[in-house]
Protein backbone atom coordinates (compact mmCIF):
# COMPACT_ATOMS: atom_id res chain seq x y z
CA UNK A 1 21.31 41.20 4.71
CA UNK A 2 20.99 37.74 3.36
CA UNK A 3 17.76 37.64 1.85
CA UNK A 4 17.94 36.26 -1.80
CA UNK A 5 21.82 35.46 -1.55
CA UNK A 6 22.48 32.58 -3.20
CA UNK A 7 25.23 30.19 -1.89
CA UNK A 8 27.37 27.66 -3.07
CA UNK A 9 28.30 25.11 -0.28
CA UNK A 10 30.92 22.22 -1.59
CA UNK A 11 31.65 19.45 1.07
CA UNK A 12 31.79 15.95 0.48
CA UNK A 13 31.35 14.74 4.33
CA UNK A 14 27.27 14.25 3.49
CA UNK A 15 26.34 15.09 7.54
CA UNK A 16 28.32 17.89 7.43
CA UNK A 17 27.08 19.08 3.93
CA UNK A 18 23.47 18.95 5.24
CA UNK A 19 24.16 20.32 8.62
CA UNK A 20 25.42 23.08 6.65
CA UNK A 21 23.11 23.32 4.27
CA UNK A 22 20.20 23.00 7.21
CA UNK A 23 21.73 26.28 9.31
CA UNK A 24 22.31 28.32 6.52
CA UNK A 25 19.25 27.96 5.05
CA UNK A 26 17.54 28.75 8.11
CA UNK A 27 19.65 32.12 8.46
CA UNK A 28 17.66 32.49 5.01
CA UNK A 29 20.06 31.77 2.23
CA UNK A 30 19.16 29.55 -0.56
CA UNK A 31 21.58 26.86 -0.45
CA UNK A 32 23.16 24.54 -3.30
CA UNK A 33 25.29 21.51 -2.12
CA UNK A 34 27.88 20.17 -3.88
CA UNK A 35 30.24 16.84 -2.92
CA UNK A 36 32.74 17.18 -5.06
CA UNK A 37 35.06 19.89 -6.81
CA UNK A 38 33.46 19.15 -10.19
CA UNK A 39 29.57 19.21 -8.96
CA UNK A 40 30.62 22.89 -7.70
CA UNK A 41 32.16 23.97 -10.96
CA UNK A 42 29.07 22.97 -12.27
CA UNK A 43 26.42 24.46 -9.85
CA UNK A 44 28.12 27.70 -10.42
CA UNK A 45 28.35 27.33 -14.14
CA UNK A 46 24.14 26.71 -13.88
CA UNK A 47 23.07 28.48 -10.47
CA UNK A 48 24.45 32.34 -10.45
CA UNK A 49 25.79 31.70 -7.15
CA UNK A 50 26.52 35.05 -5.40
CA UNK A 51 29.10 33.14 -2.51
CA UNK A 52 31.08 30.18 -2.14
CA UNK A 53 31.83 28.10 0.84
CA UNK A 54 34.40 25.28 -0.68
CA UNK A 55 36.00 22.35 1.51
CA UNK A 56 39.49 21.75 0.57
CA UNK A 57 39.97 18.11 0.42
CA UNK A 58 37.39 16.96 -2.03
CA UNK A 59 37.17 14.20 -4.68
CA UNK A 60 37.44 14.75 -8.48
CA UNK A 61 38.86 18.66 -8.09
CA UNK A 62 40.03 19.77 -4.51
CA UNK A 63 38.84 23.39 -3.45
CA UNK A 64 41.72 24.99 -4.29
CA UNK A 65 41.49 24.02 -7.85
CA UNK A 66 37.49 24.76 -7.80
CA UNK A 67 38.43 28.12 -6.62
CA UNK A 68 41.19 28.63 -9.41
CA UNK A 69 38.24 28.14 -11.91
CA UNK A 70 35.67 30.15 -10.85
CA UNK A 71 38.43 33.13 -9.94
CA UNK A 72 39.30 32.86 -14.06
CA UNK A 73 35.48 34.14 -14.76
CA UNK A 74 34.67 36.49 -11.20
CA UNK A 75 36.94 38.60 -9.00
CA UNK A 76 35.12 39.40 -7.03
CA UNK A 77 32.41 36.77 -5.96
CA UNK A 78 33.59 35.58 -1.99
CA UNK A 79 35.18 32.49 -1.59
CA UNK A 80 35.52 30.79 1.78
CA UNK A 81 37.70 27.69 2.23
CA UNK A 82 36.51 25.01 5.33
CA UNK A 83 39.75 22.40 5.92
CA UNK A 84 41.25 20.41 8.66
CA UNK A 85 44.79 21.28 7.53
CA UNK A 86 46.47 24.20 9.74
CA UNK A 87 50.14 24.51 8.09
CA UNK A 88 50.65 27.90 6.85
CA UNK A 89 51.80 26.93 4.02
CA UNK A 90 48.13 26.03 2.89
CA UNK A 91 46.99 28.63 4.42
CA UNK A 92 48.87 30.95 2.35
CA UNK A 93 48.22 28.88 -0.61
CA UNK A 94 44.05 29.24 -0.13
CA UNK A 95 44.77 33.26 -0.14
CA UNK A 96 46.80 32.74 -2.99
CA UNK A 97 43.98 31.59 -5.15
CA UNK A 98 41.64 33.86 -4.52
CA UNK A 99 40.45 32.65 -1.17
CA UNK A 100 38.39 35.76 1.01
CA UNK A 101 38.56 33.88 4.30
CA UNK A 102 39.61 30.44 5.69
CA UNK A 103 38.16 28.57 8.54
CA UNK A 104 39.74 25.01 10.47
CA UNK A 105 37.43 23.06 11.42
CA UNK A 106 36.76 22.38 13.83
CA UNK A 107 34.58 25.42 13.74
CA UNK A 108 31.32 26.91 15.36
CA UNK A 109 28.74 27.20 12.63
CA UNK A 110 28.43 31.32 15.00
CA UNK A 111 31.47 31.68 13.49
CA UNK A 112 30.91 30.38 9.92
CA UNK A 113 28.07 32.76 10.13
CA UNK A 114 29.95 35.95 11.13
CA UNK A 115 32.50 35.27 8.76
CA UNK A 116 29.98 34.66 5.88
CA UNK A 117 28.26 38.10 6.71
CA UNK A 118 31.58 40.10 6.74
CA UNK A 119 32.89 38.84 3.46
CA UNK A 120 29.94 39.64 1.91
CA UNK A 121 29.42 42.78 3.89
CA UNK A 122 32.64 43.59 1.90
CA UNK A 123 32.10 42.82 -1.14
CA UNK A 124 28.94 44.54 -1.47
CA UNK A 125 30.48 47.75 -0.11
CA UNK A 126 33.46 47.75 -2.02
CA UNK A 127 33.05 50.71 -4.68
CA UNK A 128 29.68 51.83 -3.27
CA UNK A 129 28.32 54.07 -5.22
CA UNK A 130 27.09 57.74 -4.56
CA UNK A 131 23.74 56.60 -7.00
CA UNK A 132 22.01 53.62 -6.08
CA UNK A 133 18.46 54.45 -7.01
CA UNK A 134 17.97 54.58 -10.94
CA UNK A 135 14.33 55.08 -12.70
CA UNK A 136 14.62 53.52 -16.28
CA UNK A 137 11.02 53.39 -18.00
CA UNK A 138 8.33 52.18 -15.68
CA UNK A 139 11.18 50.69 -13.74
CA UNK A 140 13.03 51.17 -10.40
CA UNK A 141 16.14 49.83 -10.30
CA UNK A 142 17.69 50.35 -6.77
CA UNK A 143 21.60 49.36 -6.73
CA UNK A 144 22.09 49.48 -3.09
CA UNK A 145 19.46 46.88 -2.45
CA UNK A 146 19.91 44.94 -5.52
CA UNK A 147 16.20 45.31 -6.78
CA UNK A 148 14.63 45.92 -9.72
CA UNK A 149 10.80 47.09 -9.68
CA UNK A 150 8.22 47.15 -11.68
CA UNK A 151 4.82 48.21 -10.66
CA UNK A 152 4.08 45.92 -7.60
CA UNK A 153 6.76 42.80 -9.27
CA UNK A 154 9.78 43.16 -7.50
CA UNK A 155 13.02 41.08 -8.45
CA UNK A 156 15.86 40.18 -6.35
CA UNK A 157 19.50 40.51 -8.57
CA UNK A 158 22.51 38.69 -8.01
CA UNK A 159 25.71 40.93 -7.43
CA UNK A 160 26.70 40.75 -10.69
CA UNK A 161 23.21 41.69 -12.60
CA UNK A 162 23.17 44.47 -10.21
CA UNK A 163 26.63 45.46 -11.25
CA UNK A 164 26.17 45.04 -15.33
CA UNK A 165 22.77 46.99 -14.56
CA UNK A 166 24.03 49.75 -12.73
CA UNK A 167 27.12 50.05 -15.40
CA UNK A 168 24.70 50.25 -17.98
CA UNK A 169 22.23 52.70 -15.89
CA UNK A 170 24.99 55.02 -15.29
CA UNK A 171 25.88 55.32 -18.98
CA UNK A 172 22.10 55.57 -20.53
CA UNK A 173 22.10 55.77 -23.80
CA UNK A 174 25.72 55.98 -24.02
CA UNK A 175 27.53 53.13 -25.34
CA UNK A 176 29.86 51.31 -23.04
CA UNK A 177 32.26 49.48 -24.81
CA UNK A 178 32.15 45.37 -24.39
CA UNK A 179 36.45 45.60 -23.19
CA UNK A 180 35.40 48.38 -20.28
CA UNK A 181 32.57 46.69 -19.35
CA UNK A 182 34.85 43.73 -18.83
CA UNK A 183 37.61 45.27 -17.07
CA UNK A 184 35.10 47.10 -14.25
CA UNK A 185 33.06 43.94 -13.52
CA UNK A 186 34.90 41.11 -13.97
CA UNK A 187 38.42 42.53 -13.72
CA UNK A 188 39.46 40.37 -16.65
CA UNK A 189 38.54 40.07 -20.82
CA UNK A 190 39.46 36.47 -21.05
CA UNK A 191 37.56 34.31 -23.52
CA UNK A 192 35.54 32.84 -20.01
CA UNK A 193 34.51 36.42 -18.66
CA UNK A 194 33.85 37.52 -22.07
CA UNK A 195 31.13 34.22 -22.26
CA UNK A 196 29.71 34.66 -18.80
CA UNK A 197 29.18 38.90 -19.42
CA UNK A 198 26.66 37.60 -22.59
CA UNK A 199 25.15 35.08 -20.28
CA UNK A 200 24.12 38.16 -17.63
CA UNK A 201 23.64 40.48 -20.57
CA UNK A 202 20.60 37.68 -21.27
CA UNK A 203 19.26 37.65 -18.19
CA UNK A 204 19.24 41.19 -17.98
CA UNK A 205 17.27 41.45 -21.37
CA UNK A 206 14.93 38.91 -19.91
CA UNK A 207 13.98 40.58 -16.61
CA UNK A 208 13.37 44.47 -18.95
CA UNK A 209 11.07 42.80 -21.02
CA UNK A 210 8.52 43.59 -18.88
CA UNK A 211 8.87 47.30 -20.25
CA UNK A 212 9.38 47.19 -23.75
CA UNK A 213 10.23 50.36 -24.17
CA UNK A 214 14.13 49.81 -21.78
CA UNK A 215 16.48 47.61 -24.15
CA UNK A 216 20.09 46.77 -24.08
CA UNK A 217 21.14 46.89 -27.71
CA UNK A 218 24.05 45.70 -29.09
CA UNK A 219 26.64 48.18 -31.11
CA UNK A 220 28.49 45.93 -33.38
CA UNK A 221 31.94 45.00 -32.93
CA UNK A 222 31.41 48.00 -29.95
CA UNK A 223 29.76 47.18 -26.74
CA UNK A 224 26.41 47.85 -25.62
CA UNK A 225 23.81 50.72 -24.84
CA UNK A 226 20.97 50.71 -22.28
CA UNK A 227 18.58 53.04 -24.03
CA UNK A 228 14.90 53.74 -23.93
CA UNK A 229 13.21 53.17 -27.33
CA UNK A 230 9.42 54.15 -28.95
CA UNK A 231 6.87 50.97 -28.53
C-alpha cells in the first residue's frame, strides 16, 4: 500500500534520521529528511508530502510547532510525533495539534511501520467513495488507487490531487465553487489553504495536458469546472 507515498521524516539525531530514512525507504516509500523544524516546513512547502513523521525536540521550530503549521493548510495529511518525553501532559498536547499517532522512543522500527500503515490506512479510507473509477477524455482516472492513465503513461497522485480530481470528476462540467471546494478538502478557506488549492489546481492542469480536450477552467470570482472541450 505504500508504493508512491511520499514521506516527510524530521529528526535531527543524523544516525537516527538515516536509519530511518534507510528502513523506510526499503519498505518502498520515497523518503525526505529533514533536521530541523524549519527544513520540514520547507520540504513540505516544496515536496507534496503525503505523511509526516516529526521528532519533537528539534532545533529552530520543535515538532509541535512544525505540526501547527502544516495543520493551518491540510487536515487531513497524517502526522506522527517520535519523542523521548512520556508525561501525559505532552502527550495530550501532540493530539492537541493535530498529531494522528505518537510513539516513545525507544521504539521498534516493526512498530513505526505498523503504525505508519494504519494511519494511513485511515486516512485513505476515511470518506471512501462508492465511485472510484472515472473515464474523463482518453483518460482513466481511478480514485481508489490514486492513478491517473493515459494510454500506457500511468501517474501516481498524491492524496490530495486525487481528492481535488475526484471533486472535480464527480461534478463534470458543473461548477464547484472555489469556498466548497475548500471546505471538503482542506477543511478550512484560510488565506494558506486557499494558496495551496491553486498550487494542486496547477499540477492538476499540468498532468491533463496530455489530453487537450479535459481542462479545468476557471469561473471568475466562482470556482472551477472540469469540463471536456472541442480541440
Amino acid at each position: 500500500m505504500n508504493l508512491g507515498i511520499k514521506l516527510l521524516v524530521a529528526e535531527d539525531d543524523p544516525n537516527m534520521g538515516m536509519i530511518l530514512k534507510a528502513y523506510l525507504t526499503q519498505k518502498g516509500y520515497t523518503v525526505f529528511l529533514a533536521s530541523d523544524g524549519q527544513s520540514a516546513i520547507d520540504v513540505y512547502n516544496h515536496d507534496d508530502v503525503d505523511a509526516c513523521i516529526l521528532d519533537v525536540m528539534m532545533p529552530v521550530k520543535d515538532g509541535f510547532a512544525v505540526a501547527q503549521e502544516i495543520r493551518r493548510v491540510d487536515k487531513r495529511i497524517p502526522i506522527i510525533f517520535l519523542t523521548a518525553k512520556t508525561l501525559e501532559a505532552d502527550v495530550l498536547k501532540g493530539f492537541e495539534v493535530g498529531a494522528d499517532d505518537y510513539i516513545t522512543k525507544p521504539f521498534s522500527m516493526e512498530e513505526l511501520l505498523a503504525r505508519l500503515n494504519a494511519t494511513i490506512r485511515r486516512s485513505f479510507d476515511e470518506g471512501k467513495p462508492e465511485k472510484n473509477i472515472f473515464h474523463m477524455g482518453r483518460f482513466v482516472f481511478d480514485y481508489g488507487h490514486r492513478t491517473l492513465s493515459i494510454g500506457d503513461s500511468v501517474r501516481q497522485l498524491t492524496s490530495r490531487e486525487a481528492d481535488l480530481l475526484r471533486l472535480f470528476a464527480l461534478n463534470f462540467n458543473q461548477v464547484v465553487e472555489r469556498s466548497s471546494a475548500l471546505q471538503k478538502i482542506w477543511k478550512d478557506d484560510s488565506f494558506f489553504a486557499a494558496r495551496s488549492m491553486d498550487v494542486y489546481i496547477t499540477k492538476l492542469r499540468h498532468y491533463l495536458a496530455e489530453d487537450p480536450t479535459i481542462q479545468i477552467i476557471n469561473i471568475h470570482s466562482v470556482g472551477f469546472k472540469l469540463t471536456q472541450v472541442n480541440e
